[in-house]
N, C-alpha and C. Protein backbone atom coordinates (compact mmCIF):
# COMPACT_ATOMS: atom_id res chain seq x y z
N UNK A 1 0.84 -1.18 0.00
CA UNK A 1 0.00 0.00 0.00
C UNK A 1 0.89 1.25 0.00
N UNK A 2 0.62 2.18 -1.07
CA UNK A 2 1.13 3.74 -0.84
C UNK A 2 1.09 4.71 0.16
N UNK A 3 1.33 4.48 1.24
CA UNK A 3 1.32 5.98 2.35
C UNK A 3 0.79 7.13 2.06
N UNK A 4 -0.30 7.40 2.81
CA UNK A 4 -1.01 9.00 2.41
C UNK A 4 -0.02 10.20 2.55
N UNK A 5 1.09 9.70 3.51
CA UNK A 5 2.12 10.63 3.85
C UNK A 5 3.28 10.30 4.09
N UNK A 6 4.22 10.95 4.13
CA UNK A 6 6.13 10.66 4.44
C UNK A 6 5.99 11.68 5.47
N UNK A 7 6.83 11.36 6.47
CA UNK A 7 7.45 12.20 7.14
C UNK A 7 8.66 12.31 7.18
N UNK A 8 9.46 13.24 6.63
CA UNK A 8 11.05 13.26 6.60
C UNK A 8 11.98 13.67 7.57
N UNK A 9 12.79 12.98 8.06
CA UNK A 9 13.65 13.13 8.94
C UNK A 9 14.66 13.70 8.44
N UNK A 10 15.38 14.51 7.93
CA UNK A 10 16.93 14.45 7.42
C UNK A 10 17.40 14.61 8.56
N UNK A 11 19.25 14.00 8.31
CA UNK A 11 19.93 13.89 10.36
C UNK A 11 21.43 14.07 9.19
N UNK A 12 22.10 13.81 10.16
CA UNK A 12 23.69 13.83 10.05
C UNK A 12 24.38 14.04 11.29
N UNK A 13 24.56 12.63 11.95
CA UNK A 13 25.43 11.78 13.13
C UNK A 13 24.39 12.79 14.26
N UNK A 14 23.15 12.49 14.63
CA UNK A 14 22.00 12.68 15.35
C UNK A 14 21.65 11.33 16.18
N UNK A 15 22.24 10.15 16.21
CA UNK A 15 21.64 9.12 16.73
C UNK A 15 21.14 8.93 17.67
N UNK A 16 21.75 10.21 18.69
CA UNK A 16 20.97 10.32 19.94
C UNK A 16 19.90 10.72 19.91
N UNK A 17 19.78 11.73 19.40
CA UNK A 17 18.02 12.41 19.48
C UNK A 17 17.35 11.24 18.39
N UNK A 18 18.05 11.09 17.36
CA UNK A 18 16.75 9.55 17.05
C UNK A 18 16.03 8.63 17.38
N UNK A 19 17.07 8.63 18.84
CA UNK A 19 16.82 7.26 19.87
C UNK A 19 15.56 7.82 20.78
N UNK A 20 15.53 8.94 21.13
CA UNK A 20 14.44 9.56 21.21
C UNK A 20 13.19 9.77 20.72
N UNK A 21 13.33 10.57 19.32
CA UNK A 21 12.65 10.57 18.37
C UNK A 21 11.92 9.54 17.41
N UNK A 22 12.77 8.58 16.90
CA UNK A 22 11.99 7.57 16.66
C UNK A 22 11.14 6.94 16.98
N UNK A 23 11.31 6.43 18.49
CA UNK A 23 9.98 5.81 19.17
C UNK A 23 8.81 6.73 19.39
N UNK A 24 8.69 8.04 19.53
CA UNK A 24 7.75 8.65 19.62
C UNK A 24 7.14 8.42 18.06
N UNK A 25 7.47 8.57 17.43
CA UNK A 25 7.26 8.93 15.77
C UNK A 25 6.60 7.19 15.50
N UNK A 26 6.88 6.30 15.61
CA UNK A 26 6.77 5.13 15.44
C UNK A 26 5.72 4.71 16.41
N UNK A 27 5.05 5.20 17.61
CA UNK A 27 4.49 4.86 18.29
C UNK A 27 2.83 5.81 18.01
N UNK A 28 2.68 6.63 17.03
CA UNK A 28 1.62 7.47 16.65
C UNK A 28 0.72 6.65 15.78
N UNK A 29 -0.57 6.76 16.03
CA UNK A 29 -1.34 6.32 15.24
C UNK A 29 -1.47 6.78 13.93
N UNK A 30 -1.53 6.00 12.84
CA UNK A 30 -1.46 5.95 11.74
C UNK A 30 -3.01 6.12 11.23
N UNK A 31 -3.23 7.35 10.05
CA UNK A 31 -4.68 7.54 9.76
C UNK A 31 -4.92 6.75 8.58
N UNK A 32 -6.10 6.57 8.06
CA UNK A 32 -6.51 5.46 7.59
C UNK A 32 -5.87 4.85 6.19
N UNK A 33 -4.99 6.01 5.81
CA UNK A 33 -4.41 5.69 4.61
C UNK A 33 -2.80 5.31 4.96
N UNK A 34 -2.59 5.56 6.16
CA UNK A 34 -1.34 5.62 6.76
C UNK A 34 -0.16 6.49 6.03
N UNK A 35 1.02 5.70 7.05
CA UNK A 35 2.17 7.17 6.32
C UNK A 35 3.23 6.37 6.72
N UNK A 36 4.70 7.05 6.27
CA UNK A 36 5.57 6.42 6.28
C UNK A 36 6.98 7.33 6.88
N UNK A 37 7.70 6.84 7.23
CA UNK A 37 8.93 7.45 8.17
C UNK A 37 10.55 7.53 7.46
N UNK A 38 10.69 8.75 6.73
CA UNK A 38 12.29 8.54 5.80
C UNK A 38 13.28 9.07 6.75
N UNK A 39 13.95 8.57 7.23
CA UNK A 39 15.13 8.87 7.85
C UNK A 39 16.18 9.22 6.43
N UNK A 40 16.55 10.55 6.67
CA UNK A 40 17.34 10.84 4.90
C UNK A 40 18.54 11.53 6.00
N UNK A 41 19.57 10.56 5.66
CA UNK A 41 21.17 10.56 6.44
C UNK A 41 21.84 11.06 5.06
N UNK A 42 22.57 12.07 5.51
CA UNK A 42 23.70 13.00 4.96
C UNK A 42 25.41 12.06 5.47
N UNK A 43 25.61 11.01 5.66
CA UNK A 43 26.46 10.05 5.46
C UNK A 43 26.96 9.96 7.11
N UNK A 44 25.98 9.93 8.07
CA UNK A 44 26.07 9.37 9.12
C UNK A 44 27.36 8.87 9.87
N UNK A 45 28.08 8.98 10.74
CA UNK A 45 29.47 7.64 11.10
C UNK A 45 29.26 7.32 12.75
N UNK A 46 28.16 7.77 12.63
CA UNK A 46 28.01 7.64 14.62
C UNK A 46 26.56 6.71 14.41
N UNK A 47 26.73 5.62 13.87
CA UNK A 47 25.65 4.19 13.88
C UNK A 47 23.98 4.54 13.57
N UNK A 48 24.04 6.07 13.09
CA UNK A 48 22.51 5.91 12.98
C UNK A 48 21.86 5.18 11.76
N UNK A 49 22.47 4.20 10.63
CA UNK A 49 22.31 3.38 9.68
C UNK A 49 21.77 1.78 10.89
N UNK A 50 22.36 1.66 11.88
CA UNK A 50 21.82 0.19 12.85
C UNK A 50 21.17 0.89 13.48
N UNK A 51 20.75 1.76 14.04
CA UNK A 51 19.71 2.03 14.43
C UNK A 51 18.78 2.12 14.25
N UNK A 52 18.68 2.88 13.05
CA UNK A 52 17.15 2.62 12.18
C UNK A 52 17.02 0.85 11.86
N UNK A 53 17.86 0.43 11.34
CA UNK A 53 17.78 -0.65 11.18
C UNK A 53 17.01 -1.66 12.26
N UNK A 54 18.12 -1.41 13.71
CA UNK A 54 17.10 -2.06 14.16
C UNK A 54 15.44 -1.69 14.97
N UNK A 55 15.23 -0.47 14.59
CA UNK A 55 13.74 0.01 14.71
C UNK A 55 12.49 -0.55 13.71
N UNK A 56 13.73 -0.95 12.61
CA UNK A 56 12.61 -1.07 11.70
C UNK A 56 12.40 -2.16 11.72
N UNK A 57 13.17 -3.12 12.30
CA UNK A 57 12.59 -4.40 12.39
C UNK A 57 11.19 -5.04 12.86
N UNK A 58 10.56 -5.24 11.91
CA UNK A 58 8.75 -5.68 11.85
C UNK A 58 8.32 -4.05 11.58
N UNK A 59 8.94 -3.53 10.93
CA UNK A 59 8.10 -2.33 10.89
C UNK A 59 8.65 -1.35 9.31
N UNK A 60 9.10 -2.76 9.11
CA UNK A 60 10.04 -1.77 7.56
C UNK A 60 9.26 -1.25 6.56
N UNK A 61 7.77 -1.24 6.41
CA UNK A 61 6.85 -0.63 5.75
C UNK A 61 6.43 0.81 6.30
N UNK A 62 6.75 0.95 7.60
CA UNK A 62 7.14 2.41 8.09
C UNK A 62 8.04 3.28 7.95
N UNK A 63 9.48 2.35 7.91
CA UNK A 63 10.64 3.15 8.55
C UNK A 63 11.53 2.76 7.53
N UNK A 64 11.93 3.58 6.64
CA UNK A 64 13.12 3.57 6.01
C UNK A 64 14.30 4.43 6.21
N UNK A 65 15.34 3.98 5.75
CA UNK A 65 16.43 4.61 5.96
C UNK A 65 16.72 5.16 4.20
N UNK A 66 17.02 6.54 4.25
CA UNK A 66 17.33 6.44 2.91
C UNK A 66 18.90 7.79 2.45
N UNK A 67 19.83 6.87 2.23
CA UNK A 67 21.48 7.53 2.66
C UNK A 67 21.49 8.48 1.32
N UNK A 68 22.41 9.19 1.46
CA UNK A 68 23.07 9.85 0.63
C UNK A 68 24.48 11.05 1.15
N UNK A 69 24.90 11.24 0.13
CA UNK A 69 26.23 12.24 0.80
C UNK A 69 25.78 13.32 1.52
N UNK A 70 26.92 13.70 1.78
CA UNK A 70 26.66 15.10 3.08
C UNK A 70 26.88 16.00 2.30
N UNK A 71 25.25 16.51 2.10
CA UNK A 71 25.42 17.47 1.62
C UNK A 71 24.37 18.90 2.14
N UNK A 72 24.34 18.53 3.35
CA UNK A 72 23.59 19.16 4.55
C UNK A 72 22.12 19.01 4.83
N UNK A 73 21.64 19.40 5.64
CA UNK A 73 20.35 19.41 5.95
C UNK A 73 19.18 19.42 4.40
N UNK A 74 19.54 20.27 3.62
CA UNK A 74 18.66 20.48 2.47
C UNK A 74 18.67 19.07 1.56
N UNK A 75 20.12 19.23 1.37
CA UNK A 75 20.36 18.13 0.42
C UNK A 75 19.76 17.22 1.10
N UNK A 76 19.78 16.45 2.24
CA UNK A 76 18.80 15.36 3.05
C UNK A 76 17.28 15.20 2.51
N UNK A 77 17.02 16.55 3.20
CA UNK A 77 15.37 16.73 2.82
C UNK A 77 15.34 16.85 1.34
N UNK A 78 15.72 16.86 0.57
CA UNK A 78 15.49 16.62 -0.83
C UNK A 78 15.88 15.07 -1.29
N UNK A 79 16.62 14.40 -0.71
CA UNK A 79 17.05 13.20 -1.34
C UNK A 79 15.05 12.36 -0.26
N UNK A 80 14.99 12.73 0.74
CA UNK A 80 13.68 12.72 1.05
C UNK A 80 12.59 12.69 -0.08
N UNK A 81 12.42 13.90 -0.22
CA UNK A 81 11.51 14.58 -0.81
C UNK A 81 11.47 13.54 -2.50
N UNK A 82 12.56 13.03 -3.14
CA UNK A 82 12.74 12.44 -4.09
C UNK A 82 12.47 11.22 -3.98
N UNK A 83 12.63 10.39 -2.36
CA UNK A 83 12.25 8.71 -2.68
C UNK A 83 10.27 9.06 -2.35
């Protein structure tokens, strides 16, 4: 099924506040068309690639991870904005 919505995360080496953030974000009720969760990493080196990973486990129709170079906050939200 297509997600009525994305919500985009862009980060770059944030894993702490993800660890935070994620479970709140993941724990919201989903409206009837549901929605979906892009974590868009600007090339991460502080593990937030296993982290998502393991959040998304049983839940990978929510939570994707989706990488690209560092090319700051924008560039994130656009490599977002593009999957």
């Amino acid at each position: 099924m297509t997600p009525e919505f994305s919500i985009v995360v862009p980060t770059f080496n944030r894993r702490d506040t993800l660890e935070v953030v994620l479970p709140s974000l993941l724990a919201l009720e989903p409206p009837a068309g549901g929605f979906e969760i892009l974590i868009c990493d600007s090339g991460s080196t502080d593990g937030t690639d296993d982290l998502v990973a393991a959040l998304a486990a049983g839940q990978a129709e929510r939570l994707r991870l989706v990488r690209g170079a560092n090319r700051g906050r924008s560039g994130a939200r656009n490599n977002g904005i593009r999957a």
